[in-house]
N, C-alpha and C. Protein backbone atom coordinates (compact mmCIF):
# COMPACT_ATOMS: atom_id res chain seq x y z
N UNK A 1 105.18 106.70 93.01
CA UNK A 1 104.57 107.99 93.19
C UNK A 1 104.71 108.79 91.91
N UNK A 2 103.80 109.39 91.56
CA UNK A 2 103.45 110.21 90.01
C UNK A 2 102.98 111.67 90.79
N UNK A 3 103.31 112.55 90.29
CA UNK A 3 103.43 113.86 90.12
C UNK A 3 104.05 115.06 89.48
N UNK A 4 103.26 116.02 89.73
CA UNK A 4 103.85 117.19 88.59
C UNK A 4 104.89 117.79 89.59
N UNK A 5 105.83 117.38 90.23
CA UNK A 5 106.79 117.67 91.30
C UNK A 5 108.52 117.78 90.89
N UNK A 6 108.19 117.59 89.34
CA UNK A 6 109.60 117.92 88.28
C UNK A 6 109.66 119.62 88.83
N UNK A 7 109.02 120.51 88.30
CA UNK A 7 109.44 122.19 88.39
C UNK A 7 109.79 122.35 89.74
N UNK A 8 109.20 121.94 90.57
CA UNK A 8 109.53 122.51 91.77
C UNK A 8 111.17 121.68 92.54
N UNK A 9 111.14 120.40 92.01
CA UNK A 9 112.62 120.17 92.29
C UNK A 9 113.72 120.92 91.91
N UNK A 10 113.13 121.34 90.43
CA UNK A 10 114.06 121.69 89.74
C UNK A 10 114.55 123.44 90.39
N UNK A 11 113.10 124.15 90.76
CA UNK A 11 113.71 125.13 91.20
C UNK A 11 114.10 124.79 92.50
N UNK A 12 114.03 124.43 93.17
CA UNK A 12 115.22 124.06 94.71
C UNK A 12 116.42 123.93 94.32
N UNK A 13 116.77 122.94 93.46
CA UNK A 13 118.08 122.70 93.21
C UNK A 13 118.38 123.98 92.51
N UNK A 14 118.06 124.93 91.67
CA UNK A 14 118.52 126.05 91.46
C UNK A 14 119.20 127.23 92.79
N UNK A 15 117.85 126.82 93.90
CA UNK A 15 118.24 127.87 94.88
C UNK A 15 118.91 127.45 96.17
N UNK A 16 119.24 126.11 96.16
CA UNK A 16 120.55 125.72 96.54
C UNK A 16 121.48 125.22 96.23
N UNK A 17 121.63 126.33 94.58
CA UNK A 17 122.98 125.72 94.05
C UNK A 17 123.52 124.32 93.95
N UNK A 18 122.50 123.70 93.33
CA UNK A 18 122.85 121.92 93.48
C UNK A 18 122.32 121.71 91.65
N UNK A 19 122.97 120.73 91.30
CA UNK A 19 123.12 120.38 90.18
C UNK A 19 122.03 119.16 90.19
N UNK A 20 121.84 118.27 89.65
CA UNK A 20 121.00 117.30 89.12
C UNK A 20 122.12 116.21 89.51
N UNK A 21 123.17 115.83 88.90
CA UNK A 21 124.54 115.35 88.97
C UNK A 21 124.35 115.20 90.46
N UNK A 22 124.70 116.51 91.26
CA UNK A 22 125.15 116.73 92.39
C UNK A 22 123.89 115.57 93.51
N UNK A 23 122.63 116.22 93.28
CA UNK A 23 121.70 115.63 93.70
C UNK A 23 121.68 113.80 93.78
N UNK A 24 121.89 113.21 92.51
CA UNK A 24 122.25 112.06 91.80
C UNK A 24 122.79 111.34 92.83
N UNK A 25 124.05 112.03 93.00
CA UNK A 25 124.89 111.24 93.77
C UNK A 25 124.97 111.14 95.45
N UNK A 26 123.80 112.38 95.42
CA UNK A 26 123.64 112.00 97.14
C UNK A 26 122.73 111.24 97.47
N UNK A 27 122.13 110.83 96.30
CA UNK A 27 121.18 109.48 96.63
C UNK A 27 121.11 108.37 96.01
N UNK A 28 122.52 108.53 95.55
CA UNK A 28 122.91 107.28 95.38
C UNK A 28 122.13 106.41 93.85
N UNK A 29 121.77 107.29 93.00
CA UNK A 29 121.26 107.10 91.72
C UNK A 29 121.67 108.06 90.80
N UNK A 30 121.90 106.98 89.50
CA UNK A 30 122.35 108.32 88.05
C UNK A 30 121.51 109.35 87.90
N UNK A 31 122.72 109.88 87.24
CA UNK A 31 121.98 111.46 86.99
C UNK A 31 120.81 111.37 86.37
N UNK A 32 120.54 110.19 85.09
CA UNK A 32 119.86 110.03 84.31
C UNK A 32 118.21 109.56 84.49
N UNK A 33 118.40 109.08 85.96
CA UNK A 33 117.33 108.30 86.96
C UNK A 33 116.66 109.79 87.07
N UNK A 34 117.80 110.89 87.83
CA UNK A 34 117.27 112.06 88.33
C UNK A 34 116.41 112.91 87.36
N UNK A 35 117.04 112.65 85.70
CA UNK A 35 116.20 113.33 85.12
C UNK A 35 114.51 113.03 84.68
N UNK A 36 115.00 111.69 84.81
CA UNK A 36 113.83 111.23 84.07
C UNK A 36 112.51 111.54 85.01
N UNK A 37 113.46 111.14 86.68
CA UNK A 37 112.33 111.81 87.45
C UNK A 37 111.71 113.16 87.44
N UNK A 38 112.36 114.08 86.86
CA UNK A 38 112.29 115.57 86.75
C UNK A 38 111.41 115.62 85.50
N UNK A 39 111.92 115.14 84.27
CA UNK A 39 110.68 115.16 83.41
C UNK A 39 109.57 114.28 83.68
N UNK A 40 108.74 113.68 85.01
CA UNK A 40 107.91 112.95 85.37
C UNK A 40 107.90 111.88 84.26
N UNK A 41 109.18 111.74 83.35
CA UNK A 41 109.09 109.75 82.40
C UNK A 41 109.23 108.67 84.07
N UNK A 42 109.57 109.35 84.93
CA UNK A 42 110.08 107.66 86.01
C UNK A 42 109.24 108.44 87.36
N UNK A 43 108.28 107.43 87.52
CA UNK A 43 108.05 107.74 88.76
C UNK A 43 109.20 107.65 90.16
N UNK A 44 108.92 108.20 91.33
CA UNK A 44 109.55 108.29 92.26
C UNK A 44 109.18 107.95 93.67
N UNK A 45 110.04 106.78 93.97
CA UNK A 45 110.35 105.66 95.25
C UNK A 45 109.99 106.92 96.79
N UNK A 46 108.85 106.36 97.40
CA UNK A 46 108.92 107.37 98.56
C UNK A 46 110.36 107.46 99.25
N UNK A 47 110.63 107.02 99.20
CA UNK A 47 112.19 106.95 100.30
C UNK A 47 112.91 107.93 99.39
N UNK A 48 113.06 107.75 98.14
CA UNK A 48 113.57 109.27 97.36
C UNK A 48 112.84 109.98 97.40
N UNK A 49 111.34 110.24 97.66
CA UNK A 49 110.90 111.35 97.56
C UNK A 49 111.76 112.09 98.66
N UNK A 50 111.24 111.12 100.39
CA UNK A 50 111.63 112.13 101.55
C UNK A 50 113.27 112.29 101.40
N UNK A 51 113.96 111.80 100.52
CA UNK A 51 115.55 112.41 100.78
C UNK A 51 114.93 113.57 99.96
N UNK A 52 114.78 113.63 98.91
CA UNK A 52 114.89 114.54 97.96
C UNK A 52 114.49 115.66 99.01
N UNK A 53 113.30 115.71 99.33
CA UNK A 53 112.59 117.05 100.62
C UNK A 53 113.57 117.30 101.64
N UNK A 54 114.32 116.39 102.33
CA UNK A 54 115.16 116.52 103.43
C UNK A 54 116.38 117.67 102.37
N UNK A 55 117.34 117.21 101.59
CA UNK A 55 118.75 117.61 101.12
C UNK A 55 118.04 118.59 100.21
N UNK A 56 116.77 118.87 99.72
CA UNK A 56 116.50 120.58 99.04
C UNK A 56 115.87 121.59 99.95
N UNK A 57 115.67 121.14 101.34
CA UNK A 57 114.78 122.15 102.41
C UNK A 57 113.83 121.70 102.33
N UNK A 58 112.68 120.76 101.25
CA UNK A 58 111.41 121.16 100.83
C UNK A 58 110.23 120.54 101.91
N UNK A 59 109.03 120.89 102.34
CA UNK A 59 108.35 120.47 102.67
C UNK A 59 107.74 119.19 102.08
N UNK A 60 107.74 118.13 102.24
CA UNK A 60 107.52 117.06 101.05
C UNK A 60 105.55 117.13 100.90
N UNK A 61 104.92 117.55 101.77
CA UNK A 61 103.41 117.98 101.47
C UNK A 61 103.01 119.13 100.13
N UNK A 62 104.22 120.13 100.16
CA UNK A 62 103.86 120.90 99.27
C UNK A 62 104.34 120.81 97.70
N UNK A 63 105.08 119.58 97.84
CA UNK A 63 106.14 119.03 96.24
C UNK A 63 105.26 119.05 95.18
N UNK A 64 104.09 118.13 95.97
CA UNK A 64 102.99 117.29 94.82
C UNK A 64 102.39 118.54 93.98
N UNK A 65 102.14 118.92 92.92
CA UNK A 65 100.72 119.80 93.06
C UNK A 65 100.00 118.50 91.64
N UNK A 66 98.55 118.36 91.56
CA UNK A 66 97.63 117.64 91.07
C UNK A 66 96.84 117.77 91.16
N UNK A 67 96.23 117.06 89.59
CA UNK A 67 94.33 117.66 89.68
C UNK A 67 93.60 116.72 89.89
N UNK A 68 94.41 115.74 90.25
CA UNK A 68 93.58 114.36 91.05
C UNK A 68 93.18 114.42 92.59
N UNK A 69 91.83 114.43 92.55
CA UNK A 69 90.77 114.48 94.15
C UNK A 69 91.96 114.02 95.30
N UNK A 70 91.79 112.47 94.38
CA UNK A 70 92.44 111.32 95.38
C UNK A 70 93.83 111.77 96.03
N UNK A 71 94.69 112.23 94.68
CA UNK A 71 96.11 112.50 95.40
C UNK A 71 96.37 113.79 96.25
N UNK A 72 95.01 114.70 95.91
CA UNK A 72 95.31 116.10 97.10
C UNK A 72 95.09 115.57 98.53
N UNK A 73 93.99 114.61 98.37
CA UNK A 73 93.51 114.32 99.86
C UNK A 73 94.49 113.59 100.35
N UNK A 74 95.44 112.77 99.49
CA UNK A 74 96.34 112.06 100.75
C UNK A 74 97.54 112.89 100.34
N UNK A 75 97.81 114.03 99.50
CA UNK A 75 98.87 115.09 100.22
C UNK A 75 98.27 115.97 101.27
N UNK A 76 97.01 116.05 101.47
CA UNK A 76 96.60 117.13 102.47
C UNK A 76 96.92 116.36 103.67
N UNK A 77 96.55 114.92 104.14
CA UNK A 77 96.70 114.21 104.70
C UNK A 77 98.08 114.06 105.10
N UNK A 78 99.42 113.83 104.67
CA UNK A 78 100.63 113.35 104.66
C UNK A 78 101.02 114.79 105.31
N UNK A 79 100.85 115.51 104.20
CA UNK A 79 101.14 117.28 105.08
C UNK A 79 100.86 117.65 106.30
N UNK A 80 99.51 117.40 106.85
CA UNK A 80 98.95 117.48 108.21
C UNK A 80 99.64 116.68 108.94
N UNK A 81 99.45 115.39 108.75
CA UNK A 81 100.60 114.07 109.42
C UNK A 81 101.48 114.70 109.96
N UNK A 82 102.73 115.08 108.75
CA UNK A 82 104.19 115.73 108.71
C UNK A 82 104.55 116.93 109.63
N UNK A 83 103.58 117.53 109.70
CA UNK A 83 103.49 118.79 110.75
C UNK A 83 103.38 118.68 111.81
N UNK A 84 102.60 117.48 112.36
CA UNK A 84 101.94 117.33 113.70
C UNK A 84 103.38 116.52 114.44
N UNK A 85 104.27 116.18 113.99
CA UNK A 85 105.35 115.43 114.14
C UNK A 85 106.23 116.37 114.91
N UNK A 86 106.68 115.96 115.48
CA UNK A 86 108.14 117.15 116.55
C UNK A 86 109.44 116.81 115.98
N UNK A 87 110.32 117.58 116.22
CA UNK A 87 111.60 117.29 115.07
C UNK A 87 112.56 116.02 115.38
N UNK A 88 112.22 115.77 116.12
CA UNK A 88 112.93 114.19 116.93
C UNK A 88 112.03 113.05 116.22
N UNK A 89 110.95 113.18 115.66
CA UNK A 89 109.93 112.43 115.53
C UNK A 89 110.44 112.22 113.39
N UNK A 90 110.07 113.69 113.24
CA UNK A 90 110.72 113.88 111.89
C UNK A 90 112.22 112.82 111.64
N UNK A 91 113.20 113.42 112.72
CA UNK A 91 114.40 112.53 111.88
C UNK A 91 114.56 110.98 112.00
N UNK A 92 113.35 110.95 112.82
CA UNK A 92 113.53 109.23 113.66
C UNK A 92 113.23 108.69 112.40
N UNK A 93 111.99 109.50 111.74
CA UNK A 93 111.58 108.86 109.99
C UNK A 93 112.51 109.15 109.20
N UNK A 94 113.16 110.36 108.81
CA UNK A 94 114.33 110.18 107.82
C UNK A 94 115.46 109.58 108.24
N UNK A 95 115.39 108.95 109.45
CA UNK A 95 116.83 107.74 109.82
C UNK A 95 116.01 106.63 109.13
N UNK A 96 114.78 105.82 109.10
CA UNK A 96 114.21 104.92 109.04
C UNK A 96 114.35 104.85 107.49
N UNK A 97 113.69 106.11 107.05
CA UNK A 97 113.77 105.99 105.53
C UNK A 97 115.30 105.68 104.70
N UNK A 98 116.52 106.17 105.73
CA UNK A 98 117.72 106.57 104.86
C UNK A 98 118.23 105.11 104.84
N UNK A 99 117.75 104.60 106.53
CA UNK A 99 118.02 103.34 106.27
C UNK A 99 117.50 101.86 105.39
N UNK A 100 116.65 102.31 105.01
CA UNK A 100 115.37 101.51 103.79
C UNK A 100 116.31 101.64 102.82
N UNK A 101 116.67 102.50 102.46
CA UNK A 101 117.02 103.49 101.03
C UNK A 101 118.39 102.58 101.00
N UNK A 102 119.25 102.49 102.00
CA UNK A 102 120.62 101.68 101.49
C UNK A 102 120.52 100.36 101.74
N UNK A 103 119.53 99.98 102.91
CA UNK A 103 119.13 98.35 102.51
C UNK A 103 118.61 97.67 101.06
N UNK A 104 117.73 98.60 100.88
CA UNK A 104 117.36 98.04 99.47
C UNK A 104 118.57 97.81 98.43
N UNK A 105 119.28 99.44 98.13
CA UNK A 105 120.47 99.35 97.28
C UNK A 105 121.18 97.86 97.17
N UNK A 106 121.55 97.78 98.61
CA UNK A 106 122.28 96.54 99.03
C UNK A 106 121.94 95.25 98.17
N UNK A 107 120.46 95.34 98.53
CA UNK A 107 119.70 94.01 97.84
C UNK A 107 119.71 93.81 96.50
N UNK A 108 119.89 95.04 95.35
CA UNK A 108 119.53 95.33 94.11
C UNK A 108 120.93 94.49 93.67
């Protein structure tokens, strides 16, 4: 996943007092991974996207912003998706995802 979604991480983690470091390590990747994702050099693994949205508050529909057709329509899409979901429904996916996220590790 490619996006201009560096500033807006960056201000979350400002306004919940979370470091880059701090962030890093709750998902289980270097700090250095985190930056690179922040200066958009490394794209970013959906399963980090939705932690990243879960542990900063963020809506993960509104992260993206882009001047590509293609990628508004499937954030407009993912956003609508994400909403229509009930909150039991929501964490059933961030259990699914969290669990992706340390299977893989495992495998690496």
């Amino acid at each position: 996943m490619v996006g201009n979604y560096g500033e807006i991480i960056k201000e979350a983690l400002a306004i919940n007092n979370m470091t880059q470091k701090q962030l890093a390590k709750k998902l289980h990747l270097s700090p250095q991974t985190i930056n690179s994702l922040l200066q958009g050099r490394t794209s970013i693994r959906l399963d980090d996207f939705f932690m990243i949205a879960e542990i900063l508050h963020l809506d993960p529909g509104k992260i993206f912003t882009t001047d590509n057709e293609d990628a508004k329509a499937i954030d407009a899409y993912l956003s609508a998706a994400i909403h229509k979901l009930d909150d039991y429904q929501r964490e059933l996916i961030l259990a699914l995802l969290r669990y992706f996220h340390h299977v893989n590790k495992r495998l690496k």
